[in-house]
N, C-alpha and C. Protein backbone atom coordinates (compact mmCIF):
# COMPACT_ATOMS: atom_id res chain seq x y z
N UNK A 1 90.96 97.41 180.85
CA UNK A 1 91.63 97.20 182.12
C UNK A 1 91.13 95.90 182.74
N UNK A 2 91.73 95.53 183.38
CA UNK A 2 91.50 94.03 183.71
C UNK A 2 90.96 93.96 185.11
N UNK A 3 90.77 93.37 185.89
CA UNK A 3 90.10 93.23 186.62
C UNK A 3 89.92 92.28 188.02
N UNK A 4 90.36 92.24 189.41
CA UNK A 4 91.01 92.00 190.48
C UNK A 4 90.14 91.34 190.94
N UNK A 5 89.89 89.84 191.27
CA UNK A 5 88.97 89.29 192.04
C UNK A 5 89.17 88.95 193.82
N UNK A 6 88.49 88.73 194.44
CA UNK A 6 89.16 88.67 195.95
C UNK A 6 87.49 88.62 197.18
N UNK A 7 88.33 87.44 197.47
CA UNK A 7 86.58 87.23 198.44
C UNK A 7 86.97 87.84 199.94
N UNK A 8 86.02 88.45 199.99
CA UNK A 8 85.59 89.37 201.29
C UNK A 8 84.98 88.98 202.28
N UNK A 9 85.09 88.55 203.74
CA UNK A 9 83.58 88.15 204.47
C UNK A 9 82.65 87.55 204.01
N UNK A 10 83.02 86.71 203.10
CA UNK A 10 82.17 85.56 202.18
C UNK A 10 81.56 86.24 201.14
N UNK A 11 81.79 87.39 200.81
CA UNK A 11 81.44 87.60 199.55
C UNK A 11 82.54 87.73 198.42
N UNK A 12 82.18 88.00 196.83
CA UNK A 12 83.22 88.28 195.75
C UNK A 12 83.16 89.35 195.67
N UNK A 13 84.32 90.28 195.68
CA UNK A 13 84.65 91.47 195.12
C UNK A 13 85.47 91.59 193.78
N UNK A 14 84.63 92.67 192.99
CA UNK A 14 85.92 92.83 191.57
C UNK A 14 86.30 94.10 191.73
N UNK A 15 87.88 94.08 191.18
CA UNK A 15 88.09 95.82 191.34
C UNK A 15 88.68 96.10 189.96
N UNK A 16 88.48 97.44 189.64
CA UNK A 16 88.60 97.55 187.94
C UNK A 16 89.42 98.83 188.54
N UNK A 17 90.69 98.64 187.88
CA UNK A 17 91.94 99.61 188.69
C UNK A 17 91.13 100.89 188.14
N UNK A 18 91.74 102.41 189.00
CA UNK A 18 91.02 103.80 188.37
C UNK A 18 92.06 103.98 187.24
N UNK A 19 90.98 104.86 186.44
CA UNK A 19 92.03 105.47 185.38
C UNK A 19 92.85 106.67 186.24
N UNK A 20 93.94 106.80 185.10
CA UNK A 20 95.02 108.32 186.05
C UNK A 20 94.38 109.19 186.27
N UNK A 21 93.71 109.90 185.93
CA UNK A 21 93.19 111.34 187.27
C UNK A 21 92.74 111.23 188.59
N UNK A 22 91.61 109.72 187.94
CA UNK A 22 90.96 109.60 189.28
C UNK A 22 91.82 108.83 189.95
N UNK A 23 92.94 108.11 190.03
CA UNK A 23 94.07 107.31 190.90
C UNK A 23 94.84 108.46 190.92
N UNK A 24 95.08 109.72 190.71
CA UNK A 24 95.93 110.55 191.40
C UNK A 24 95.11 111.33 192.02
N UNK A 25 93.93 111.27 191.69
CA UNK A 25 92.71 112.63 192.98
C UNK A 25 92.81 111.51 194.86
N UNK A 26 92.85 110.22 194.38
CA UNK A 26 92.40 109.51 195.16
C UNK A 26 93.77 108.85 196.46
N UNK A 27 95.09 109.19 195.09
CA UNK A 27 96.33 108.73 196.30
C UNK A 27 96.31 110.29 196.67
N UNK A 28 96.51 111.41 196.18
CA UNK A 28 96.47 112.56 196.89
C UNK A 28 95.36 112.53 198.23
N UNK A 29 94.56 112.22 198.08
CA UNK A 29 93.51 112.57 199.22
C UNK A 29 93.70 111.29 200.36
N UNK A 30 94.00 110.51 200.18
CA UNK A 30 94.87 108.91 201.14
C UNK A 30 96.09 109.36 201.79
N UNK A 31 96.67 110.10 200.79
CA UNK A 31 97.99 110.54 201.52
C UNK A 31 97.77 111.78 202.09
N UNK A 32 97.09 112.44 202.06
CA UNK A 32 97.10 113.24 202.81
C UNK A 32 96.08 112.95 204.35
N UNK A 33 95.35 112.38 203.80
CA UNK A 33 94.35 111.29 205.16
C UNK A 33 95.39 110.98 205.94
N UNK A 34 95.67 109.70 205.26
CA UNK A 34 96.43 108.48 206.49
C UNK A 34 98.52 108.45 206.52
N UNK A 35 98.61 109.62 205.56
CA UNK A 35 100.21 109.70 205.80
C UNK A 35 100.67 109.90 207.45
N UNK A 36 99.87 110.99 207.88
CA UNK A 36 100.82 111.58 208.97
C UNK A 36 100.22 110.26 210.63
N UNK A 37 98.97 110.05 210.13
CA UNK A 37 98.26 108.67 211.17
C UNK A 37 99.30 107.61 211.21
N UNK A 38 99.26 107.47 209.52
CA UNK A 38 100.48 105.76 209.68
C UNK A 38 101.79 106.33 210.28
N UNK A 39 101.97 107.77 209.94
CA UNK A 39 103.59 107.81 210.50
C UNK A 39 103.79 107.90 212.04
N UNK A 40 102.90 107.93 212.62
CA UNK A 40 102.21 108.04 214.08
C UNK A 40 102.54 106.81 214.92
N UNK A 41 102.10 105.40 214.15
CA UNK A 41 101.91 104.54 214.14
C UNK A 41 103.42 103.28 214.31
N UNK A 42 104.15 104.15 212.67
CA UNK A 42 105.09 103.24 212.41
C UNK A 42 106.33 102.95 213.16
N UNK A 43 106.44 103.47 214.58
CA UNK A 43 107.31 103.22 215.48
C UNK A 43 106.69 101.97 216.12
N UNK A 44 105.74 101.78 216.23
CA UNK A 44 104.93 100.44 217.18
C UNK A 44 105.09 99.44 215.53
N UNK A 45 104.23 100.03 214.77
CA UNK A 45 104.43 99.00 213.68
C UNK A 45 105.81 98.60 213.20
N UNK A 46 106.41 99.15 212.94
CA UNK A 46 108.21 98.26 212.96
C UNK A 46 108.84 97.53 214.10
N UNK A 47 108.45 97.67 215.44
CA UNK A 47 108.70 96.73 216.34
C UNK A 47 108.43 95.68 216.08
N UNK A 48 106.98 95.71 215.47
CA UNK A 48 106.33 94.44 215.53
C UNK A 48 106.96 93.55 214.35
N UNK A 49 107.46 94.13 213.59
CA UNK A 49 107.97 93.08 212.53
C UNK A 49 109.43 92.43 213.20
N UNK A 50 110.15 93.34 214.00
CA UNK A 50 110.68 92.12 214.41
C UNK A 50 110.54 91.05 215.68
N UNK A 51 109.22 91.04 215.75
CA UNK A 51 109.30 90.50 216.77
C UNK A 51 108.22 88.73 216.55
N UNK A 52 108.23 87.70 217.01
CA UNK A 52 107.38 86.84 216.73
C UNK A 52 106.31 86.90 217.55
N UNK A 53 105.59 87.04 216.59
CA UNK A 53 104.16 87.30 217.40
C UNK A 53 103.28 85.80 217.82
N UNK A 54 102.99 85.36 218.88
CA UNK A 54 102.50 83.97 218.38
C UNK A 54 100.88 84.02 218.90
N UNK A 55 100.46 85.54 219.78
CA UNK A 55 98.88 85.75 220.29
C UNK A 55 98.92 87.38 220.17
N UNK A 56 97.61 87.59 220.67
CA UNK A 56 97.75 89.06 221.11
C UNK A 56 98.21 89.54 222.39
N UNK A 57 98.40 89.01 223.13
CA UNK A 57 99.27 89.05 224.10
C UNK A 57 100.63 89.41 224.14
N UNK A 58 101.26 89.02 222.98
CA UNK A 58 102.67 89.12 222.58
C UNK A 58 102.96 90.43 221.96
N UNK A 59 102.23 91.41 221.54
CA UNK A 59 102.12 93.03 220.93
C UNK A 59 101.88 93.75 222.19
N UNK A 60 103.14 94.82 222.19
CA UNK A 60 103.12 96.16 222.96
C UNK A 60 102.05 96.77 222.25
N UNK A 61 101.27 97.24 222.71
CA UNK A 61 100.25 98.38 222.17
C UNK A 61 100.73 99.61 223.01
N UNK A 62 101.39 100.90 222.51
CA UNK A 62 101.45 101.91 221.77
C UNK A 62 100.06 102.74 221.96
N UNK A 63 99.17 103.02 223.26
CA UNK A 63 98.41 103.78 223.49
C UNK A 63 98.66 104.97 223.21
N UNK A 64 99.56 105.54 223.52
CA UNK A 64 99.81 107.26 223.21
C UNK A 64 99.89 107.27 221.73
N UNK A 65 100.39 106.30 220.60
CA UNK A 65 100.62 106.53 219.54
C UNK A 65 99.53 106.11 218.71
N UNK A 66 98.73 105.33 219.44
CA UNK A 66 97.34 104.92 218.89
C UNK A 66 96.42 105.96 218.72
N UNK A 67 96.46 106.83 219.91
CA UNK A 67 95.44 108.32 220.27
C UNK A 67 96.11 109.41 219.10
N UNK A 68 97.23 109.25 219.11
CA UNK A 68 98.00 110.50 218.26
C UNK A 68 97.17 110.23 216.62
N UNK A 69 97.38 109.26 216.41
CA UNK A 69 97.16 108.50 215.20
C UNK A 69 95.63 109.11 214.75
N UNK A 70 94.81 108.56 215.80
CA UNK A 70 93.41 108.65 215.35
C UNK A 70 92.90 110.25 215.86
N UNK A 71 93.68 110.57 216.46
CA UNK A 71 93.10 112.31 216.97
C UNK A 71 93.87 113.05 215.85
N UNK A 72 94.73 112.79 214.95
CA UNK A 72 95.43 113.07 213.76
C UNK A 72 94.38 113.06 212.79
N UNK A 73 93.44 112.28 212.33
CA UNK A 73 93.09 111.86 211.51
C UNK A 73 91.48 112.42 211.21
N UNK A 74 90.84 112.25 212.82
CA UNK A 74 89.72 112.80 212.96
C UNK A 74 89.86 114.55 212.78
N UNK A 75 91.12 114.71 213.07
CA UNK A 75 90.84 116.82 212.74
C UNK A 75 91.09 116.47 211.38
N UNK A 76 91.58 116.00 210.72
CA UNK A 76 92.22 116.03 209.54
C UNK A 76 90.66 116.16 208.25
N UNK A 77 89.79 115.53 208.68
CA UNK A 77 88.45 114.80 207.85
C UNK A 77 87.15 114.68 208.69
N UNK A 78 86.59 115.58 207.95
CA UNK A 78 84.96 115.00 208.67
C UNK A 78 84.53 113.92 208.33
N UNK A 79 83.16 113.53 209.02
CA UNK A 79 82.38 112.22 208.51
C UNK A 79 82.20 112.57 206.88
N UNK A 80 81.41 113.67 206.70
CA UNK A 80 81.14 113.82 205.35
C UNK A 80 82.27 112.86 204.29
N UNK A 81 83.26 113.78 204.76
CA UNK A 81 84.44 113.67 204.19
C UNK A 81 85.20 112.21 203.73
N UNK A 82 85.31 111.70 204.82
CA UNK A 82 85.75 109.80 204.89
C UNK A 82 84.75 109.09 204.04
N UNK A 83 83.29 109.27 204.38
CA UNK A 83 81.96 108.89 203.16
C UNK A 83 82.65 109.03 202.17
N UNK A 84 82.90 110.39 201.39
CA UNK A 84 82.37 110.40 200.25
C UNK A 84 83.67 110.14 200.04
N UNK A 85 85.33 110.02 200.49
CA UNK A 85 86.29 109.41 199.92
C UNK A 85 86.07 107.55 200.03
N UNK A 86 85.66 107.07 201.11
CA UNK A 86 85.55 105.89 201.21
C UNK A 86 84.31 105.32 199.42
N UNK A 87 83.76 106.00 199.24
CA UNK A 87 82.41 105.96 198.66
C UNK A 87 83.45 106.00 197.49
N UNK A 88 84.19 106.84 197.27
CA UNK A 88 84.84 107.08 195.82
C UNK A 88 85.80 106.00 195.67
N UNK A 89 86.56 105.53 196.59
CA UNK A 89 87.48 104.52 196.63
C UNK A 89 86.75 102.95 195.88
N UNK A 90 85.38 102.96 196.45
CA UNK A 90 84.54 102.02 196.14
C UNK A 90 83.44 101.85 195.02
N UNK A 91 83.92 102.79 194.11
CA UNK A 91 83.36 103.23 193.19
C UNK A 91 83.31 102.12 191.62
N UNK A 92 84.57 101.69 191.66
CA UNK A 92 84.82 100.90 190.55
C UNK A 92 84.88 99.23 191.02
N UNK A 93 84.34 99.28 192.13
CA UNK A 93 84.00 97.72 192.76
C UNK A 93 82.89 97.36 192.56
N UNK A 94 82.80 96.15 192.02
CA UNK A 94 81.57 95.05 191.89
C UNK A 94 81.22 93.55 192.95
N UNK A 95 80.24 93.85 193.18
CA UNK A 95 79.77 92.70 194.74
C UNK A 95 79.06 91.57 193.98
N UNK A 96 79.49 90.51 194.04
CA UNK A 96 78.85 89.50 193.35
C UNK A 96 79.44 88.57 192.43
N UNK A 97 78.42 87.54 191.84
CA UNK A 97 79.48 86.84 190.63
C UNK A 97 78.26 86.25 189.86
N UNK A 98 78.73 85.58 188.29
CA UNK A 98 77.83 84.90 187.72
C UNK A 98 76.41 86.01 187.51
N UNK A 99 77.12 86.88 186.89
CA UNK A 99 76.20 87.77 185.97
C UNK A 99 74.86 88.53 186.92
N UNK A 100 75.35 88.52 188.49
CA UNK A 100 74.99 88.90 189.59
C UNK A 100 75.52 90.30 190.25
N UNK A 101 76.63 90.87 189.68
CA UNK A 101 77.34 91.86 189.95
C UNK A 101 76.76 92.86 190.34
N UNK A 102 76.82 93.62 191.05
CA UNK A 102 76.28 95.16 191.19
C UNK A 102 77.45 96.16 192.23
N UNK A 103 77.99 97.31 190.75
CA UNK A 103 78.80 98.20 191.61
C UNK A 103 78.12 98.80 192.69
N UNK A 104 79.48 99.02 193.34
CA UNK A 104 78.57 99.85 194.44
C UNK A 104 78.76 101.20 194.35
N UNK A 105 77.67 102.00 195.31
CA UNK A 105 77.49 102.72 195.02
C UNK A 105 76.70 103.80 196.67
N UNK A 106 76.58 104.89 196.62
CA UNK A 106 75.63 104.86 197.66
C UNK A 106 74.36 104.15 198.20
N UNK A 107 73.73 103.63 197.58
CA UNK A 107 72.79 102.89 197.67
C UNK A 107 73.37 101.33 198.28
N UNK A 108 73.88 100.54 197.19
CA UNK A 108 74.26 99.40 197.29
C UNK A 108 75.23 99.54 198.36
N UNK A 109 76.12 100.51 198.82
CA UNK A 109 76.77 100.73 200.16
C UNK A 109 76.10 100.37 201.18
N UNK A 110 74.68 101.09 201.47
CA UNK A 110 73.96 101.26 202.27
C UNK A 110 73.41 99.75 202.62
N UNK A 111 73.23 98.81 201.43
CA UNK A 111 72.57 97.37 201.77
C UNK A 111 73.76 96.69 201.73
N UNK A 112 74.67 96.52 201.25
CA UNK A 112 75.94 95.28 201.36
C UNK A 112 76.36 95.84 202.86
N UNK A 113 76.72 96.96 203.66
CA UNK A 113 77.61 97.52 204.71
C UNK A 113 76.76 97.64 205.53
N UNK A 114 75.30 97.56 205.98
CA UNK A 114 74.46 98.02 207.38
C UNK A 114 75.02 97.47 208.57
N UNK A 115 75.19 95.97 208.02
CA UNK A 115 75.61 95.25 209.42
C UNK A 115 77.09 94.50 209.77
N UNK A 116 77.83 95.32 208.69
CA UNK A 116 79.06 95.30 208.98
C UNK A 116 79.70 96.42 207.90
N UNK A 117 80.24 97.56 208.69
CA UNK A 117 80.95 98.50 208.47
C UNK A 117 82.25 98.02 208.38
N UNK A 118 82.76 96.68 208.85
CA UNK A 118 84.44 96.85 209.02
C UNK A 118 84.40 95.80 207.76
N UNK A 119 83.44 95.92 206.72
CA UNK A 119 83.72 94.77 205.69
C UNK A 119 84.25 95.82 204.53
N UNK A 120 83.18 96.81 204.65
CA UNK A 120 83.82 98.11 203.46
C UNK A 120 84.81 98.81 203.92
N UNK A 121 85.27 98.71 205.01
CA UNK A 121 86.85 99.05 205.36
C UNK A 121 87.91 98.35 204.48
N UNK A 122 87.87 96.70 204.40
CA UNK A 122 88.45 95.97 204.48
C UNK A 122 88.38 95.66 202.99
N UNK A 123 87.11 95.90 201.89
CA UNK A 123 87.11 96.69 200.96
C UNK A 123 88.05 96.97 200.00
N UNK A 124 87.62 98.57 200.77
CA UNK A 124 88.83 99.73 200.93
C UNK A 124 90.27 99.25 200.47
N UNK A 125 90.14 98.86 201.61
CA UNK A 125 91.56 98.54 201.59
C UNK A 125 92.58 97.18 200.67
N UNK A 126 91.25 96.50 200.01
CA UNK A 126 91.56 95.77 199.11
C UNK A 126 92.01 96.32 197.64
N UNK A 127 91.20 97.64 197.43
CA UNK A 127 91.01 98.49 196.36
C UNK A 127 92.53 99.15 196.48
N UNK A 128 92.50 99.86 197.40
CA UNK A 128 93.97 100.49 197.77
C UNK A 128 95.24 99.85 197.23
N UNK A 129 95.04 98.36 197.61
CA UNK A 129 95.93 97.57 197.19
C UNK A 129 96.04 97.14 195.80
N UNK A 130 94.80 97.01 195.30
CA UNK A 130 94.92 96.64 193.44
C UNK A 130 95.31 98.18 193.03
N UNK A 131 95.28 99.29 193.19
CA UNK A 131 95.35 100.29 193.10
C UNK A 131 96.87 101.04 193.06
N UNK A 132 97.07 100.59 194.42
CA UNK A 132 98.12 101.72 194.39
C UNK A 132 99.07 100.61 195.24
N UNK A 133 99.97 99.78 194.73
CA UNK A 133 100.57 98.27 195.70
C UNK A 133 101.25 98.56 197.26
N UNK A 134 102.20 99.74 196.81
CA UNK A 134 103.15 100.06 197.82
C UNK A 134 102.45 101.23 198.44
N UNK A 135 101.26 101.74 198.42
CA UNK A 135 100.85 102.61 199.12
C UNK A 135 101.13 102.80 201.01
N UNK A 136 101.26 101.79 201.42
CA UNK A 136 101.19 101.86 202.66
C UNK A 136 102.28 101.60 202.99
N UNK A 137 103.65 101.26 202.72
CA UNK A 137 104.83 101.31 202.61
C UNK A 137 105.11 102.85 202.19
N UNK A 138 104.87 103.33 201.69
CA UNK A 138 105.35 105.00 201.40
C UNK A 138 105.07 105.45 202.59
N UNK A 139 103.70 105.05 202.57
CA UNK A 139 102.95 106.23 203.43
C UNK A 139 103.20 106.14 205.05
N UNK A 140 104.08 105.41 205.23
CA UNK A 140 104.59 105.13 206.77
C UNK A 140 106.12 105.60 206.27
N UNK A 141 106.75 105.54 204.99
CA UNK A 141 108.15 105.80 205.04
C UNK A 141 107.58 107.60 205.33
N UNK A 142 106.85 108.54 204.59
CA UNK A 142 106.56 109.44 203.75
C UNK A 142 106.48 110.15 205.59
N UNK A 143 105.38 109.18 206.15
CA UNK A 143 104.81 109.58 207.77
C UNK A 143 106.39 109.70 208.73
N UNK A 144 106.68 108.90 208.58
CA UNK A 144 108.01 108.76 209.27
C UNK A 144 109.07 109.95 208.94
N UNK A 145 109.66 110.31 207.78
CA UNK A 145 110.15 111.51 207.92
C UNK A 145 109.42 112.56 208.20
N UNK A 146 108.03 112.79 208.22
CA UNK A 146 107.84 113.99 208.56
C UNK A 146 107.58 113.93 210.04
N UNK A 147 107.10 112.92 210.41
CA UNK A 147 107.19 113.41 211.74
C UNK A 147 108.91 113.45 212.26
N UNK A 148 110.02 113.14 211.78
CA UNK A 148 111.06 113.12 212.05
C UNK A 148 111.71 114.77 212.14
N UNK A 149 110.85 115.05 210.94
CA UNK A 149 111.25 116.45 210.68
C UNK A 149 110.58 117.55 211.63
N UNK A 150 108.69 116.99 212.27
CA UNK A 150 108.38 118.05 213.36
C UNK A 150 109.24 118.09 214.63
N UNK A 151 109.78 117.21 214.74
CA UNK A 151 110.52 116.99 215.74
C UNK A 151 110.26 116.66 216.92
C-alpha cells in the first residue's frame, strides 16, 4: 500500500491507508460519531458555500446548531471513547522524515500532541481523508436526511 505524505503544523505526516476491516470498524464508528453532528451543522454549512466569504465577519454563526451539534456528540462518546477512536484513526501514521519516522502511538501521542491538541485533530482529519475521500460529504448528505426524517 502506498503511502500519503502531507505537512502538518510544520511537521511530515505519512499515512498508510487501513486495510478493509479495520477501514470498515473505523468508517462505522465516524459515522456513527459525527453523522448526526455534521447533519446538525449542514444547514449553516451549505449557506456558506454560497456565499463569498472575504473575513470572519462575513459567516452567520448558527449558535443553536453549533450547541445541537456538539451536545449530539458529547452524549454520543465518552472521553475514553474519542481517545481510543482518535488513537486508532492515528494508528497507521508516521511523524517525521529521512529515516526519522516514528508511528504514533499512545506514547508518541502523548509527546508530538501535549502542546497542541488541535494538531492531532487536524491529523485526524488528514487520515480520514487519505482514507475514506468523500467521507464528509456523505456524512452531512447521510446527517441531513436523517435529521429530515426526525422531523
Amino acid at each position: 500500500m502506498s503511502t500519503t505524505k502531507k505537512r502538518i503544523d510544520g511537521d511530515i505526516y505519512r499515512v498508510t491507508p487501513f486495510k478493509g476491516r479495520k477501514a470498515l470498524r473505523i468508517n462505522y464508528r465516524l459515522m456513527k460519531l459525527l453523522t448526526p453532528s455534521i447533519g446538525a451543522l449542514s444547514g449553516m454549512l451549505g449557506s456558506l458555500k454560497s456565499k463569498e466569504i472575504k473575513s470572519l465577519g462575513d459567516i452567520d454563526i448558527d449558535g443553536e446548531a453549533i450547541t445541537k451539534a456538539l451536545d449530539g456528540l458529547f452524549d454520543r462518546y465518552s472521553e475514553d471513547e474519542i481517545l481510543d477512536l482518535l488513537l486508532m484513526i492515528l494508528e497507521n501514521t508516521e511523524r517525521g522524515e529521512d529515516g526519522k519516522e516514528v508511528f504514533i502511538n499512545e506514547e508518541s501521542f502523548d509527546e508530538f500532541f501535549s502542546c497542541s491538541l488541535i494538531a492531532a485533530f487536524k491529523v485526524a482529519v488528514f487520515v480520514i481523508q487519505v482514507n475514506f475521500p468523500d467521507f464528509f460529504s456523505q456524512a452531512a448528505l447521510i446527517g441531513t436526511e436523517t435529521k429530515e426524517m426526525d422531523g
